[in-house]
Protein backbone atom coordinates (compact mmCIF):
# COMPACT_ATOMS: atom_id res chain seq x y z
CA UNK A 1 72.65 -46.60 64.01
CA UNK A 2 73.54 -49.81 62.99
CA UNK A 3 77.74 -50.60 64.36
CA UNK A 4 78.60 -51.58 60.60
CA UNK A 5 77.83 -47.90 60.13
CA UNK A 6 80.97 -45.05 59.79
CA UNK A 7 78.54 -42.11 59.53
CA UNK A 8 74.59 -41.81 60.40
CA UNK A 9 71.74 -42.17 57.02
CA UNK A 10 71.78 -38.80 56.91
CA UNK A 11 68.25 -36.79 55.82
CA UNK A 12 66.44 -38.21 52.73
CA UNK A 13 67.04 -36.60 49.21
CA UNK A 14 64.46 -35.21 46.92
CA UNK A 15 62.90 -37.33 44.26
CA UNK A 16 63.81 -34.11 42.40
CA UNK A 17 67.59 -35.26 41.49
CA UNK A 18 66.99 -39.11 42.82
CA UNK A 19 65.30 -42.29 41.75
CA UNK A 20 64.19 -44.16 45.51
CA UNK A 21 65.44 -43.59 48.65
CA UNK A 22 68.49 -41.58 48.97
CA UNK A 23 70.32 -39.93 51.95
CA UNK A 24 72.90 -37.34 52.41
CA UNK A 25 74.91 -37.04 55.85
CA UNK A 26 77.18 -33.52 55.34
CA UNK A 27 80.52 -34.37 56.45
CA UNK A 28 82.12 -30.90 55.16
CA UNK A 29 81.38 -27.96 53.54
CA UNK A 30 82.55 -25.20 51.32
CA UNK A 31 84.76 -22.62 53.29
CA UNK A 32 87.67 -20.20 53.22
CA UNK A 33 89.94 -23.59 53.18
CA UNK A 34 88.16 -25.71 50.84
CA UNK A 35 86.85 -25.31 47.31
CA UNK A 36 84.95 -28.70 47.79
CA UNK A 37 81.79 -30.19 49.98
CA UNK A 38 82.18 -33.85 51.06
CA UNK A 39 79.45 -36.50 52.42
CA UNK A 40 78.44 -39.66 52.65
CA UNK A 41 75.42 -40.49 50.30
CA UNK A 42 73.68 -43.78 51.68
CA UNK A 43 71.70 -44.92 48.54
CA UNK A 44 69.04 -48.38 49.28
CA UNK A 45 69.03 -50.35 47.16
CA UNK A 46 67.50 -49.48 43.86
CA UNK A 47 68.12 -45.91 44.21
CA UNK A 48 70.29 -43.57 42.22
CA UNK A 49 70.84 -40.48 40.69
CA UNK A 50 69.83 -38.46 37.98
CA UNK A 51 72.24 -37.97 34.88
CA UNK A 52 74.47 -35.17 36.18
CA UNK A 53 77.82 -33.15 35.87
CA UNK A 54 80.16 -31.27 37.56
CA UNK A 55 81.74 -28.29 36.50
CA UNK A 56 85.09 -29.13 38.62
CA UNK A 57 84.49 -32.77 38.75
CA UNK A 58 83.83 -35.09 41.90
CA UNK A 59 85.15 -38.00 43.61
CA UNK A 60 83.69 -41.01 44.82
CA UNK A 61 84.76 -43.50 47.93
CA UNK A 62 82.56 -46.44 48.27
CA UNK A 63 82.62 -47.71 51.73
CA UNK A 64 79.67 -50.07 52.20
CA UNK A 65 77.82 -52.21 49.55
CA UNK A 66 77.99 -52.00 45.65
CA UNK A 67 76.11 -50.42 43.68
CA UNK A 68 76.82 -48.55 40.01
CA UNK A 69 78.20 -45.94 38.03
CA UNK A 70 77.91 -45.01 34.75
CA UNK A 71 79.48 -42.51 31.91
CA UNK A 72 77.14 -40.90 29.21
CA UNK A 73 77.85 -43.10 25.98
CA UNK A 74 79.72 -45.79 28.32
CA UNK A 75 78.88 -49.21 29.97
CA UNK A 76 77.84 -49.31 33.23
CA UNK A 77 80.73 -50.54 35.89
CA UNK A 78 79.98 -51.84 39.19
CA UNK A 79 81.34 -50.64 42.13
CA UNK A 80 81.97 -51.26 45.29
CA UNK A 81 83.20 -50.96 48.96
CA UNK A 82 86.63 -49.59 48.35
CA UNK A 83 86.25 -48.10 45.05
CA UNK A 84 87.48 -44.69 44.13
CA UNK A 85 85.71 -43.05 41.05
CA UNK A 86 87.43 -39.80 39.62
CA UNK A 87 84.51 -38.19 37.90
CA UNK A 88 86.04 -35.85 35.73
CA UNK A 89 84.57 -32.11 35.12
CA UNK A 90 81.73 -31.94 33.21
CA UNK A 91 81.42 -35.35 32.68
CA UNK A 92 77.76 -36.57 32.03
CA UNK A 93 77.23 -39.38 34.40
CA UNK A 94 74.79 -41.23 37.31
CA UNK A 95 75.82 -43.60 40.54
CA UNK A 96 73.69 -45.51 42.99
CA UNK A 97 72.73 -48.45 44.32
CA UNK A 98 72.42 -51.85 42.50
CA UNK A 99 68.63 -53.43 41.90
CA UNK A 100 68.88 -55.55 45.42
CA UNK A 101 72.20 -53.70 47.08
CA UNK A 102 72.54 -51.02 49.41
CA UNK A 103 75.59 -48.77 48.45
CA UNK A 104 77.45 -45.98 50.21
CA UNK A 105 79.92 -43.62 49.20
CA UNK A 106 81.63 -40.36 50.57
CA UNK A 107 81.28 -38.09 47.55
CA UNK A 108 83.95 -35.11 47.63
CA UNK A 109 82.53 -32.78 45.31
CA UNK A 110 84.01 -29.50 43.75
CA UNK A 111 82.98 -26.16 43.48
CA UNK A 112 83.30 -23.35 40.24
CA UNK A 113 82.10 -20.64 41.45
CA UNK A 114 79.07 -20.92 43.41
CA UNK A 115 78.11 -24.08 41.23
CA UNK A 116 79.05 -27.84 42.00
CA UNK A 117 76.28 -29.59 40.09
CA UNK A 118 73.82 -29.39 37.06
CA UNK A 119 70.94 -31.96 36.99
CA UNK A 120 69.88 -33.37 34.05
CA UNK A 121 66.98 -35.78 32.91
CA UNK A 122 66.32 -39.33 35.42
CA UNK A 123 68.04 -42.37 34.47
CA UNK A 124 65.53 -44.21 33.08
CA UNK A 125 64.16 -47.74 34.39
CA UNK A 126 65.10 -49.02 30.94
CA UNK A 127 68.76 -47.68 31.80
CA UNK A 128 69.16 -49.17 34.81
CA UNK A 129 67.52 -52.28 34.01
CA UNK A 130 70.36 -52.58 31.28
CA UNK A 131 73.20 -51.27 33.83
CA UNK A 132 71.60 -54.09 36.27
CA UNK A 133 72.76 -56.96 33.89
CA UNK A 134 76.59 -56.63 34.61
């Protein structure tokens, strides 16, 4: 592990729900106590998410790199170590890493019910591309 490091790269996430290399190091998850997972996503650079939303929303701490996030219908914002994003519920949106930065971020993410997410279609390259030129 590299001493710059908080938390280990995790295991790799599936190119189901991610664009490039993604990893996901559980931290904590849903119990009696909390209604909410947490962990730190490690995303290289050029990787990020699908379009997504949560039906209890999620939060975001960046705490290495800078990368991007983006709102359905909204500019892309960068963002970066330090960073808190309040995603609100059901909120249409993606994060990851920028073209040629890493990014990590603890996401804290909510639970209704049994559900916490809903994937949706890939950003596209064109999408990034444009989320790139901030």
């Amino acid at each position: 592990m590299n001493t710059t490091e908080i938390f280990p790269k995790g295991d790799a996430l599936p190119n189901d729900w991610f664009t490039g290399n993604a990893f996901l190091k559980p931290l904590v998850g849903k119990d009696k106590n909390n209604e909410f997972s947490a962990g730190s996503v490690t995303f290289e650079a050029g990787a990020r998410t699908n379009w997504h939303t949560h039906p209890k929303g999620q939060v975001l701490i960046v705490i290495e790199g800078q990368g991007l996030y983006q709102e359905k219908g909204k500019p892309a914002v960068i963002i970066k170590k330090g960073d808190v994003v309040n995603i609100p519920e059901n909120t249409e949106h993606w994060h990851g890493a920028g073209a040629a930065t890493k990014m990590v971020h603890i996401a804290i993410t909510n639970f209704k019910d049994d559900v916490q997410v809903t994937w949706l279609e890939p950003v596209s390259d064109e999408q990034y591309n444009d989320a790139n030129k901030k």
